[in-house]
N, C-alpha and C. Protein backbone atom coordinates (compact mmCIF):
# COMPACT_ATOMS: atom_id res chain seq x y z
N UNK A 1 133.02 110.78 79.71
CA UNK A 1 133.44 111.42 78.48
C UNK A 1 132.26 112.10 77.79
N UNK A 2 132.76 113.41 76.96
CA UNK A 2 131.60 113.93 76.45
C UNK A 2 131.98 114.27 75.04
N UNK A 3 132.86 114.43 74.55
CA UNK A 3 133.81 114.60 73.52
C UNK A 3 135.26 114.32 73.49
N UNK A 4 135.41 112.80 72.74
CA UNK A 4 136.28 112.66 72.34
C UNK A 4 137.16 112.04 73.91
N UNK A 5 138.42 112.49 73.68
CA UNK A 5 139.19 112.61 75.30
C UNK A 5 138.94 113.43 76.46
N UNK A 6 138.28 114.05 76.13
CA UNK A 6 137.82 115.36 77.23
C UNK A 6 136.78 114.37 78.04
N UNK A 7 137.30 115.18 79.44
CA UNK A 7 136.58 114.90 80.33
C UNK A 7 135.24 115.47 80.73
N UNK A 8 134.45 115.04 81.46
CA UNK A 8 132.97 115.84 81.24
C UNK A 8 132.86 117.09 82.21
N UNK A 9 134.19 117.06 83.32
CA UNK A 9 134.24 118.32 84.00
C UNK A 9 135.65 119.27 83.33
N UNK A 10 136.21 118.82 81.98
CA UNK A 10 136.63 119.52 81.34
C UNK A 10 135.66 120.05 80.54
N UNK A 11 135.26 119.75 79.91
CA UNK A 11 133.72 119.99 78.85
C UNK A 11 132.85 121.26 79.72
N UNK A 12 132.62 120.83 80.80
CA UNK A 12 132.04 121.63 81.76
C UNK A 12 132.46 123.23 82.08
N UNK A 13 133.94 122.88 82.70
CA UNK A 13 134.66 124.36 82.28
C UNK A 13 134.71 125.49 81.34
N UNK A 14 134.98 124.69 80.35
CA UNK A 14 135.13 125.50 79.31
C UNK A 14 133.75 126.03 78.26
N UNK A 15 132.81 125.04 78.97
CA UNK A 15 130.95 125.47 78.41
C UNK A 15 130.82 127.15 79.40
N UNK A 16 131.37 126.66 80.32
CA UNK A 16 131.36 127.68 81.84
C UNK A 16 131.70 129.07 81.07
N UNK A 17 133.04 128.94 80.75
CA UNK A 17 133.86 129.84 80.20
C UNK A 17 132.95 130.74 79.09
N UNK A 18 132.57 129.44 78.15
CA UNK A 18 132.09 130.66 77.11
C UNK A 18 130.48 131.29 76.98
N UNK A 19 130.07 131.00 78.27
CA UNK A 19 128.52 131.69 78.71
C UNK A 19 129.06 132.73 79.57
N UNK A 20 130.34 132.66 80.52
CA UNK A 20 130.15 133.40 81.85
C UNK A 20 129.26 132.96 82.40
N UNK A 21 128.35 134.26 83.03
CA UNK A 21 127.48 134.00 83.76
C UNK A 21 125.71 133.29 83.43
N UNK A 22 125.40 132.99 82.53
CA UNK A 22 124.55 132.38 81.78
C UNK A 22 124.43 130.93 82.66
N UNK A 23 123.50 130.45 83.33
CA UNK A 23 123.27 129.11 84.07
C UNK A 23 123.54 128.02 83.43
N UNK A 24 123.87 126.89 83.51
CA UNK A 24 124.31 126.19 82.90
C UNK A 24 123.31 124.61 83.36
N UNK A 25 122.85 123.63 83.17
CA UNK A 25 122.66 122.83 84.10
C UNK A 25 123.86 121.40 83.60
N UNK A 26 124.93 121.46 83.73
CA UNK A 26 125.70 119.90 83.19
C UNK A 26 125.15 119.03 83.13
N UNK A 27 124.55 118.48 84.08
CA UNK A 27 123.92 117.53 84.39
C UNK A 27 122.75 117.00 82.67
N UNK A 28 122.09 118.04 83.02
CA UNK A 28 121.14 117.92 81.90
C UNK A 28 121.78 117.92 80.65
N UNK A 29 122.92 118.58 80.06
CA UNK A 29 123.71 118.59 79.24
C UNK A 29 124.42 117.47 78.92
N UNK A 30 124.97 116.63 79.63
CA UNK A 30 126.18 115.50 79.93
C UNK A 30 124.56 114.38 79.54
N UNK A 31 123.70 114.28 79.98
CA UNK A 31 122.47 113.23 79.82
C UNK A 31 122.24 113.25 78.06
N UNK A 32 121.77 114.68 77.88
CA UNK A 32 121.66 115.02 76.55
C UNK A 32 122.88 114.39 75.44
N UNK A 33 123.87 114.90 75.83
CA UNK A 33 125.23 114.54 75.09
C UNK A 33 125.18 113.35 74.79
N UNK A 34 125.12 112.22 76.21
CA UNK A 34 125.75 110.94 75.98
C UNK A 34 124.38 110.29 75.67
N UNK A 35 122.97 110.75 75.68
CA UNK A 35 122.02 109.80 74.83
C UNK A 35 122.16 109.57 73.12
N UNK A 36 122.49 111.11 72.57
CA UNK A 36 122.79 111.35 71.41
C UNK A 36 124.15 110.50 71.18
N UNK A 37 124.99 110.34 71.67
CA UNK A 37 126.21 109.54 71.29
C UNK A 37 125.87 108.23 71.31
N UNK A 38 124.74 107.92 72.14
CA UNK A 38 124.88 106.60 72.76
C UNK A 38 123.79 106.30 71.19
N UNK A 39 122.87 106.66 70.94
CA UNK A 39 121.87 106.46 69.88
C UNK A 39 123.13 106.15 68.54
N UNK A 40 123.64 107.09 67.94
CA UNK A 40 125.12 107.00 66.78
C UNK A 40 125.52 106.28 67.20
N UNK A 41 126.34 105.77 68.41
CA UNK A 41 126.87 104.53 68.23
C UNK A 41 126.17 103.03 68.56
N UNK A 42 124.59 103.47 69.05
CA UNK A 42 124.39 101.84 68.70
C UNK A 42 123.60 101.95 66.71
N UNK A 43 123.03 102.95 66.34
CA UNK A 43 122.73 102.90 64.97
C UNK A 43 124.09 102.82 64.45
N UNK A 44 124.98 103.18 64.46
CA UNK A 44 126.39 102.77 63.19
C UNK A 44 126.64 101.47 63.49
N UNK A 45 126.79 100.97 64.65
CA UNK A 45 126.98 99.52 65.00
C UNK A 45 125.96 98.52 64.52
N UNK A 46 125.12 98.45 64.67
CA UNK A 46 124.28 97.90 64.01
C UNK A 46 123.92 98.12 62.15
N UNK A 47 124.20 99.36 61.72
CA UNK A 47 123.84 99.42 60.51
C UNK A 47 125.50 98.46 59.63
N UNK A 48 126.47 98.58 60.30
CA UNK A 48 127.87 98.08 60.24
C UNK A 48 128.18 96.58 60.52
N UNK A 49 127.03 96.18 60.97
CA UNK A 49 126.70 94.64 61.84
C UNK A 49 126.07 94.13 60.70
N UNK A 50 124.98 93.67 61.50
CA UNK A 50 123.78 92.64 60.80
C UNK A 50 123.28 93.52 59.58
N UNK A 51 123.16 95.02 59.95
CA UNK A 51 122.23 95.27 58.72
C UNK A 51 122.38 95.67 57.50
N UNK A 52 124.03 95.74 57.55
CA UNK A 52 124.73 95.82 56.37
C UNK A 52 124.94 94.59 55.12
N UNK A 53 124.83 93.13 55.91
CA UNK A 53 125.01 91.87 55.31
C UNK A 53 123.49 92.17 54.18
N UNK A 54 122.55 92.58 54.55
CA UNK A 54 120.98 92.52 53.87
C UNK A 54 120.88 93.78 53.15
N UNK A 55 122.11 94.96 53.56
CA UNK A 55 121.51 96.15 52.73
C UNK A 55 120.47 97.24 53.03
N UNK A 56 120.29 97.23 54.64
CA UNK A 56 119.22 98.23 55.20
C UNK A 56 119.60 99.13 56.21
N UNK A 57 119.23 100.24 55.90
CA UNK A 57 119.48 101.31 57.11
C UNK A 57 118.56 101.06 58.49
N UNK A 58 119.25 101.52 59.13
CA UNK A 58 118.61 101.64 60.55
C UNK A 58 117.00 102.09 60.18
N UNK A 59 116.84 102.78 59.46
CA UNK A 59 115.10 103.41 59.04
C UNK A 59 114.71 102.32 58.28
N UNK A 60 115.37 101.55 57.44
CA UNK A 60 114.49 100.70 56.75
C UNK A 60 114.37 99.69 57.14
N UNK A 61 115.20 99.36 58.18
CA UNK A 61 114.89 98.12 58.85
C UNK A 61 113.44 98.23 60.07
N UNK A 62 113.32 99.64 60.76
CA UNK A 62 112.72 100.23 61.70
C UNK A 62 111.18 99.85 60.89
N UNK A 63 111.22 100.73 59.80
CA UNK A 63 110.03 100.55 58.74
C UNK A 63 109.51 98.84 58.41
N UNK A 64 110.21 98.16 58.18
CA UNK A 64 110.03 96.33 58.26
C UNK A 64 109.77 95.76 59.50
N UNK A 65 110.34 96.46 60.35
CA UNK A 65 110.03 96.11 61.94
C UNK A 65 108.45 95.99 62.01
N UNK A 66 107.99 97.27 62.24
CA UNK A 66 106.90 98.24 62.56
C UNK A 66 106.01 97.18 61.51
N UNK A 67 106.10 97.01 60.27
CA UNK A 67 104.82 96.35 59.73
C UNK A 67 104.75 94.93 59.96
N UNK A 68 106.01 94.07 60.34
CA UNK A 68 106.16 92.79 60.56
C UNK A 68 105.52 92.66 61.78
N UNK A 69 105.63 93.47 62.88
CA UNK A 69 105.23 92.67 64.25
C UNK A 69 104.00 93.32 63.97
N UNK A 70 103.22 94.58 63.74
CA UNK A 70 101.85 95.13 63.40
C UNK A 70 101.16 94.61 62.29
N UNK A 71 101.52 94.16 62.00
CA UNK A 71 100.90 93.67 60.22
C UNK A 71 100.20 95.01 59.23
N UNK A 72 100.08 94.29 57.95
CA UNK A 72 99.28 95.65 57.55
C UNK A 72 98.34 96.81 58.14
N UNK A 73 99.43 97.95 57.76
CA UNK A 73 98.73 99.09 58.64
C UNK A 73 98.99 99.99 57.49
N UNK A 74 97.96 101.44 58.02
CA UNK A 74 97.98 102.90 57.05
C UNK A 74 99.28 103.27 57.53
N UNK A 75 100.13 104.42 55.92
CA UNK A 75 101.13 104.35 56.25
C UNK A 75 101.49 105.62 57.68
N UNK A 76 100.57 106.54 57.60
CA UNK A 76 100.82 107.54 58.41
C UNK A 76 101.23 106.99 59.98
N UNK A 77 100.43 105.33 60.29
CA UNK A 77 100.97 104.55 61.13
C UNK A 77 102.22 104.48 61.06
N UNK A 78 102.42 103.79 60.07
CA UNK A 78 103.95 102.75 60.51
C UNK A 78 104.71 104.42 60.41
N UNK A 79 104.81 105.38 59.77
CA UNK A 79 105.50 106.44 59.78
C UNK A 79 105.34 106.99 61.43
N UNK A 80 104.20 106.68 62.35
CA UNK A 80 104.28 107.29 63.33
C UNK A 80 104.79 106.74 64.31
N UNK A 81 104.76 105.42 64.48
CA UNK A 81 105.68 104.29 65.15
C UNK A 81 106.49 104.13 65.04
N UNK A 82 107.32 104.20 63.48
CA UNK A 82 108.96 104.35 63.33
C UNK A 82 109.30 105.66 63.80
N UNK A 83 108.71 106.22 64.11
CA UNK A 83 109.47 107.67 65.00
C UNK A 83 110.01 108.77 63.53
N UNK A 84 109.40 108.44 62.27
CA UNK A 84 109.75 109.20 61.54
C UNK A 84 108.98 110.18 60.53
N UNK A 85 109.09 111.17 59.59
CA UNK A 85 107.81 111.79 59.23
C UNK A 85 107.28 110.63 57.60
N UNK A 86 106.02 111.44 57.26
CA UNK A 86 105.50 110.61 56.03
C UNK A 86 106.56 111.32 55.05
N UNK A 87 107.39 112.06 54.70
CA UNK A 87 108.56 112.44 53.63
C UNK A 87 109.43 111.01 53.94
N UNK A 88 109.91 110.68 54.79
CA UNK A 88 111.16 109.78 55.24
C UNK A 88 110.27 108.68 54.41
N UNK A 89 109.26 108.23 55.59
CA UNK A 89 108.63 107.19 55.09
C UNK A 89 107.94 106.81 53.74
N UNK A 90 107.60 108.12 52.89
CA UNK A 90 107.83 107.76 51.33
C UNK A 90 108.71 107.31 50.73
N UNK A 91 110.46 108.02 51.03
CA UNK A 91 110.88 107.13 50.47
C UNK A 91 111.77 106.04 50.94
N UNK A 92 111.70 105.64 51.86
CA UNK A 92 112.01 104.36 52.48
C UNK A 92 111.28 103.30 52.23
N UNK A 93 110.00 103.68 51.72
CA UNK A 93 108.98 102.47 51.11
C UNK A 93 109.20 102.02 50.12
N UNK A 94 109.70 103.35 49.25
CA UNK A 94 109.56 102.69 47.67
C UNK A 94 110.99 102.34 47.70
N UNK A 95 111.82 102.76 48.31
CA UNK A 95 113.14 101.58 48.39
C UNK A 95 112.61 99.86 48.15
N UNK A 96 112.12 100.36 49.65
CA UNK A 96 111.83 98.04 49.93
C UNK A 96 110.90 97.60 48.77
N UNK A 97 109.94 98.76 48.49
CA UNK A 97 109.00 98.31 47.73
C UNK A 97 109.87 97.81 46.22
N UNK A 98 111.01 98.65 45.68
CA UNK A 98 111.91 98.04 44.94
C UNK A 98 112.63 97.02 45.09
N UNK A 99 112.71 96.84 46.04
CA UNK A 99 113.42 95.41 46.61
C UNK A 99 112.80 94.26 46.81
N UNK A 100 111.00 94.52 46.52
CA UNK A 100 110.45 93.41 46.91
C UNK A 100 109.85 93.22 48.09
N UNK A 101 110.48 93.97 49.32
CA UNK A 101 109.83 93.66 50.52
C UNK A 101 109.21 94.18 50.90
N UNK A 102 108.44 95.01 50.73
CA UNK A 102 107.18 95.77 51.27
C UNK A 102 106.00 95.74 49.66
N UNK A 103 104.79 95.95 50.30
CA UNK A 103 104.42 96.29 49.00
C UNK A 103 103.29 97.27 49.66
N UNK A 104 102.43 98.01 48.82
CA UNK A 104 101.32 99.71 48.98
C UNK A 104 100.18 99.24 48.75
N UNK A 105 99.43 99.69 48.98
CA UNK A 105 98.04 98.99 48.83
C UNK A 105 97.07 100.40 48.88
N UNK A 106 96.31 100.47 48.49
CA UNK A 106 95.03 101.03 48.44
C UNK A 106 94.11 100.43 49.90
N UNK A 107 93.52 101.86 50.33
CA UNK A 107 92.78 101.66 51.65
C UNK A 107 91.60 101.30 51.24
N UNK A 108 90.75 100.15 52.20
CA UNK A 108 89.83 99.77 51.05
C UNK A 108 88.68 100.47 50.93
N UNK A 109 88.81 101.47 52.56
CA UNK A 109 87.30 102.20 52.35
C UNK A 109 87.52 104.01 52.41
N UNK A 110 88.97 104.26 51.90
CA UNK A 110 89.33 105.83 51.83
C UNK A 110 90.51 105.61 51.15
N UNK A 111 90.35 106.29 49.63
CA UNK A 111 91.18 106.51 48.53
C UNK A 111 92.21 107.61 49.03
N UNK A 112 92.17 108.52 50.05
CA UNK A 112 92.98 109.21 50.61
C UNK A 112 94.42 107.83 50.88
N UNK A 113 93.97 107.42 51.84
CA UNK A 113 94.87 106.32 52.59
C UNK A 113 95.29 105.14 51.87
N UNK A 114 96.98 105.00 52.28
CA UNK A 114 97.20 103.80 51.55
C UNK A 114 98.08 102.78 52.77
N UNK A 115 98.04 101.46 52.34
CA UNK A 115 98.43 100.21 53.53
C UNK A 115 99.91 99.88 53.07
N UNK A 116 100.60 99.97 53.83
CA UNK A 116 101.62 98.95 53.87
C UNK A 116 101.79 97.53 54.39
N UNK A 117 102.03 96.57 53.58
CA UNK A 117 102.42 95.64 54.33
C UNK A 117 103.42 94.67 53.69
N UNK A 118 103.83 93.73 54.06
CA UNK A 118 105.12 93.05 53.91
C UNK A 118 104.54 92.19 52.81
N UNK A 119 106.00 91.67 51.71
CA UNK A 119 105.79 90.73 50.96
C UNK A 119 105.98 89.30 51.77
N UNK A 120 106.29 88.36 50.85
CA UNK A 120 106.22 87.24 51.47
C UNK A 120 107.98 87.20 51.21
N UNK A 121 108.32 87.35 50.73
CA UNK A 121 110.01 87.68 50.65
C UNK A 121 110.19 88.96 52.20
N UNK A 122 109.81 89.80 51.86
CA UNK A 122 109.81 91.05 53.72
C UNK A 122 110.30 89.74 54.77
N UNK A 123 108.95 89.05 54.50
CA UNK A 123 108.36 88.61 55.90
C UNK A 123 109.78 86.96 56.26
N UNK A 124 110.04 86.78 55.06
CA UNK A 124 111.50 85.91 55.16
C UNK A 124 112.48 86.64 55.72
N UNK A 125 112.58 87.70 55.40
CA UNK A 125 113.82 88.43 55.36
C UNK A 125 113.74 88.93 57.14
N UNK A 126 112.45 89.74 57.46
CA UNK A 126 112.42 89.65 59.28
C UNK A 126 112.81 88.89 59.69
N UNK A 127 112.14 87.27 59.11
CA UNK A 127 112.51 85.99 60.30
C UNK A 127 113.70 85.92 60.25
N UNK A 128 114.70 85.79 59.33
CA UNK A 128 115.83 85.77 59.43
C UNK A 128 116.81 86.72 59.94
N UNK A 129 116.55 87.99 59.65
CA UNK A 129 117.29 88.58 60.48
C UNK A 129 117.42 89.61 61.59
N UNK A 130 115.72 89.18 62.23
CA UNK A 130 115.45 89.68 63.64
C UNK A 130 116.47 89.01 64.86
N UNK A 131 116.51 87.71 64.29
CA UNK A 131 117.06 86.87 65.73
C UNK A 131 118.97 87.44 65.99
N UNK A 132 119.51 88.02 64.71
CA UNK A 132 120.67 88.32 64.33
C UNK A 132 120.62 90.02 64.84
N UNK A 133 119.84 90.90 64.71
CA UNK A 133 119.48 92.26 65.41
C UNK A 133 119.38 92.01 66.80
N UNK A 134 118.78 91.12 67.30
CA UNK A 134 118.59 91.24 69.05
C UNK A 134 119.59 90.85 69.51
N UNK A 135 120.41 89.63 68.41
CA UNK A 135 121.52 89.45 69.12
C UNK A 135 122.65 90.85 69.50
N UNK A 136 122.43 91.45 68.77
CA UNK A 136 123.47 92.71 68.73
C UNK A 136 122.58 93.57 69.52
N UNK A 137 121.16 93.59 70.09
CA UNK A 137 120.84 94.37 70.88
C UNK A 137 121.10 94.24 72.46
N UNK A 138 121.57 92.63 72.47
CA UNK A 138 121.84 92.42 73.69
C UNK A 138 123.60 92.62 74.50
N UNK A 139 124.14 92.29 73.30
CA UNK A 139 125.48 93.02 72.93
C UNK A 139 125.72 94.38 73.04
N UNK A 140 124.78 95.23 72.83
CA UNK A 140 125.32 96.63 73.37
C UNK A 140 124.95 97.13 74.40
N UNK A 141 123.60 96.51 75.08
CA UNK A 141 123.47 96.35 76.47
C UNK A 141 124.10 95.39 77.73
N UNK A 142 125.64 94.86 77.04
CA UNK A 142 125.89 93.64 78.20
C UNK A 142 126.41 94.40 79.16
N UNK A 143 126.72 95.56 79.27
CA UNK A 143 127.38 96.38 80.27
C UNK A 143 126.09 96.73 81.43
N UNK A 144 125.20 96.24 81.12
CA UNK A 144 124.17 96.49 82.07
C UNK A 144 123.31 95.03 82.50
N UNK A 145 122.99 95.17 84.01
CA UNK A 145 121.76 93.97 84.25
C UNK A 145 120.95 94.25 83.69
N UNK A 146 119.98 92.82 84.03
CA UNK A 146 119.04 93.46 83.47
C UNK A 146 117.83 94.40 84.18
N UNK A 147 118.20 94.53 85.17
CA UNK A 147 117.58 95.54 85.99
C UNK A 147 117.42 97.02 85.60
N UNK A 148 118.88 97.41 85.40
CA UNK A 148 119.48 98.41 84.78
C UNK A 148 118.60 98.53 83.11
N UNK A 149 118.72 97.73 82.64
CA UNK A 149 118.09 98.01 81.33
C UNK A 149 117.28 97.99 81.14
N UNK A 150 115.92 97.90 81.92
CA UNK A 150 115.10 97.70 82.63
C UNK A 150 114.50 99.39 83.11
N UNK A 151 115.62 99.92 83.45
CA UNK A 151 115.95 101.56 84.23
C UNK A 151 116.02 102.23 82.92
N UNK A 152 116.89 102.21 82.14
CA UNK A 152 117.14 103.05 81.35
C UNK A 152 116.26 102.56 79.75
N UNK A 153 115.08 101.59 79.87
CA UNK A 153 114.27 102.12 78.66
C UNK A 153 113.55 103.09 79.63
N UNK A 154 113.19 102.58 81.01
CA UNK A 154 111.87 103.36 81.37
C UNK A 154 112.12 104.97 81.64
N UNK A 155 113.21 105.49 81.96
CA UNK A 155 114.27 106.52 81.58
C UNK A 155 113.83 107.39 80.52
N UNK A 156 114.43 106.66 79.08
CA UNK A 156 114.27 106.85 77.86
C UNK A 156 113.11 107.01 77.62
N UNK A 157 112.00 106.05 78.00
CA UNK A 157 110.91 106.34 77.64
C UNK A 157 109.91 107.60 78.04
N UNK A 158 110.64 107.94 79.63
CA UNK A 158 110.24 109.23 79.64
C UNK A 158 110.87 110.14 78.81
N UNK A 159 111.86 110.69 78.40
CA UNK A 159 112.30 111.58 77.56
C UNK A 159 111.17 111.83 76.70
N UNK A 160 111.29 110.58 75.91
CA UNK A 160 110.46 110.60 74.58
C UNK A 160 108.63 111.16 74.74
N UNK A 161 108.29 110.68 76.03
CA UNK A 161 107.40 111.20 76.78
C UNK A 161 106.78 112.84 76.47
N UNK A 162 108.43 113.18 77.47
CA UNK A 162 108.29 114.26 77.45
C UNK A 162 108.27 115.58 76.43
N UNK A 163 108.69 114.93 75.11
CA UNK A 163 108.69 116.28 73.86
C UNK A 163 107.56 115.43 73.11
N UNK A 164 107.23 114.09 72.97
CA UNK A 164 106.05 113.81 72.46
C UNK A 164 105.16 114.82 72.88
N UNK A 165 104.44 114.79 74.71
CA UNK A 165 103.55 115.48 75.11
C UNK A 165 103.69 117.13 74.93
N UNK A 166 104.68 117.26 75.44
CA UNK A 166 105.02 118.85 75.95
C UNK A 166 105.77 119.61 74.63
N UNK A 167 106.41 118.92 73.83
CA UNK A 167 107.35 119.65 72.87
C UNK A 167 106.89 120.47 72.16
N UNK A 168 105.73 120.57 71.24
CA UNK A 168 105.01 121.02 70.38
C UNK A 168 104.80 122.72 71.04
N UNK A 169 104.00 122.39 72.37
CA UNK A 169 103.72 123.44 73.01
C UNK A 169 105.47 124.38 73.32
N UNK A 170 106.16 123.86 73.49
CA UNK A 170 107.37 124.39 73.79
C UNK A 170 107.79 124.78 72.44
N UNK A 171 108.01 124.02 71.54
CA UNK A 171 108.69 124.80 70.25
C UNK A 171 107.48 126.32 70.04
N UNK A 172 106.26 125.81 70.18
CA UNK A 172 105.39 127.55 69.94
C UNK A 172 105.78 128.87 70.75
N UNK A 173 106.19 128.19 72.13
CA UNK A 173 107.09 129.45 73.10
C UNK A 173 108.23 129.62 72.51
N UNK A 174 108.92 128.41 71.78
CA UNK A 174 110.48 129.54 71.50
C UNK A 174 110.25 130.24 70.25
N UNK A 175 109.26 130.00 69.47
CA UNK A 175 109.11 130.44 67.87
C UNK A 175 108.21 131.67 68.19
N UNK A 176 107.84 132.24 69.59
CA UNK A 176 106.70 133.01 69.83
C UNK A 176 105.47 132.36 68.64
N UNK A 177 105.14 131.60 69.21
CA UNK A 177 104.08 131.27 67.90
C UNK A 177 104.13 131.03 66.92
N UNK A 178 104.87 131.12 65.88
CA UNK A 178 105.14 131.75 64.49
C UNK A 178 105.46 129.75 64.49
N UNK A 179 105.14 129.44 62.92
CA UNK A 179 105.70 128.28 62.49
C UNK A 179 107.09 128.28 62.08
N UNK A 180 107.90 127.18 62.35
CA UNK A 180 109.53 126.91 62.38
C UNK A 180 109.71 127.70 60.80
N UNK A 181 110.93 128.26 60.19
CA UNK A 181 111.26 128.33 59.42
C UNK A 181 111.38 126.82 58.61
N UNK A 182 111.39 126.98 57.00
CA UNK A 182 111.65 125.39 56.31
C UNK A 182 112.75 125.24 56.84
N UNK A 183 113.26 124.00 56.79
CA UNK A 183 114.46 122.94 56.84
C UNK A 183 115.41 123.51 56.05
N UNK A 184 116.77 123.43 55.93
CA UNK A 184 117.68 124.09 55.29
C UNK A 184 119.01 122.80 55.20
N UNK A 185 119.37 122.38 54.13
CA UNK A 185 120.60 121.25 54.22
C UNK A 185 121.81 121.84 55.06
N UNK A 186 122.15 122.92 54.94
CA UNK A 186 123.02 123.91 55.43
C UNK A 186 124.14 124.11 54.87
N UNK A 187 123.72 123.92 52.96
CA UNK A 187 124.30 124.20 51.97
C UNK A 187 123.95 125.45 51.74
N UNK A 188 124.60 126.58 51.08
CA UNK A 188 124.59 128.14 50.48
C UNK A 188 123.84 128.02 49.62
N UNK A 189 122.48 128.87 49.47
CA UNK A 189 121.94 129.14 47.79
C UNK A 189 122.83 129.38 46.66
N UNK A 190 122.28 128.66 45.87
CA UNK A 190 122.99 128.69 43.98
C UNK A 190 122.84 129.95 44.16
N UNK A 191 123.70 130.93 43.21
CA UNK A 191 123.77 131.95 42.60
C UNK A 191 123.53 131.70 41.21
């Protein structure tokens, strides 16, 4: 499946159809498709699970992750390990940091840099409900050995690999150089 009831050599056809002759690779497409589906439905499941009982998004739990098993670190870290930028990670901090579970710190030898690390309430709140997250991580992997899961981080991990290393250079070939246009909500300008 690639959408919905459609089949993935229905999907296929009708991608066919509206390129004509334009190459197509499915394969690479159908991979693409069902990682992105597969990511939404284990983040809604989980944010709908365990991490709804505590009140945290998939990012703010990612963000508690990252400083609990690393301990205090600069934030441009934990922002680069949660896989997200320092905008996200501003304010996902001062969330927890409202909540108590994180707290900011001053770097002690560059006023540029500041530390995150867990309160002593955070660091309750991991122990308790890490063991309740893996349980549901193992739950959306029971359809696989563990061989298989095994296959598909090391899989995944190439992907991520691959636009970590190579992407940058690739977005400069499709932008001919030029930096991306800003971000756009893909709301209409006020008049």
């Amino acid at each position: 499946m690639v959408n919905g009831d459609r089949s993935t050599g229905d999907t296929e056809k009708d991608v066919q159809a509206k390129l004509g002759d334009t190459p197509v690779r499915h394969e690479r497409m159908a991979a693409v498709a069902h990682l992105y589906r597969a990511a939404a439905a284990v983040r809604q499941h989980f944010e709908n699970s365990v991490l709804r009982g505590v009140e945290l998004t998939w990012t703010s739990f990612v963000v508690l992750w990252v400083v609990w098993i690393g301990g205090e670190r600069e934030t441009r870290r934990v922002a680069e390990d949660a896989g997200i930028s320092k905008g996200t990670l501003t304010g996902v901090a001062r969330t927890l940091q409202s909540r108590g579970l994180l707290e900011r710190k001053d770097h002690p030898t560059d006023g540029r840099l500041a530390l995150l690390a867990l309160t002593p309430e955070g660091e309750r709140l991991m122990a308790r409900v890490f063991p309740e997250f893996h349980a549901e991580e193992v739950f959306v992997t029971e359809g696989l050995s563990d061989d298989e899961a095994l296959d598909l981080a090391e899989l995944l991990g190439r992907i991520v690999a691959q636009v970590e290393t190579r992407g940058e250079e690739r977005r400069l070939e499709l932008l001919d150089g030029q930096d991306p246009h800003p971000r756009r909500s893909g709301r209409r300008a006020k008049r």
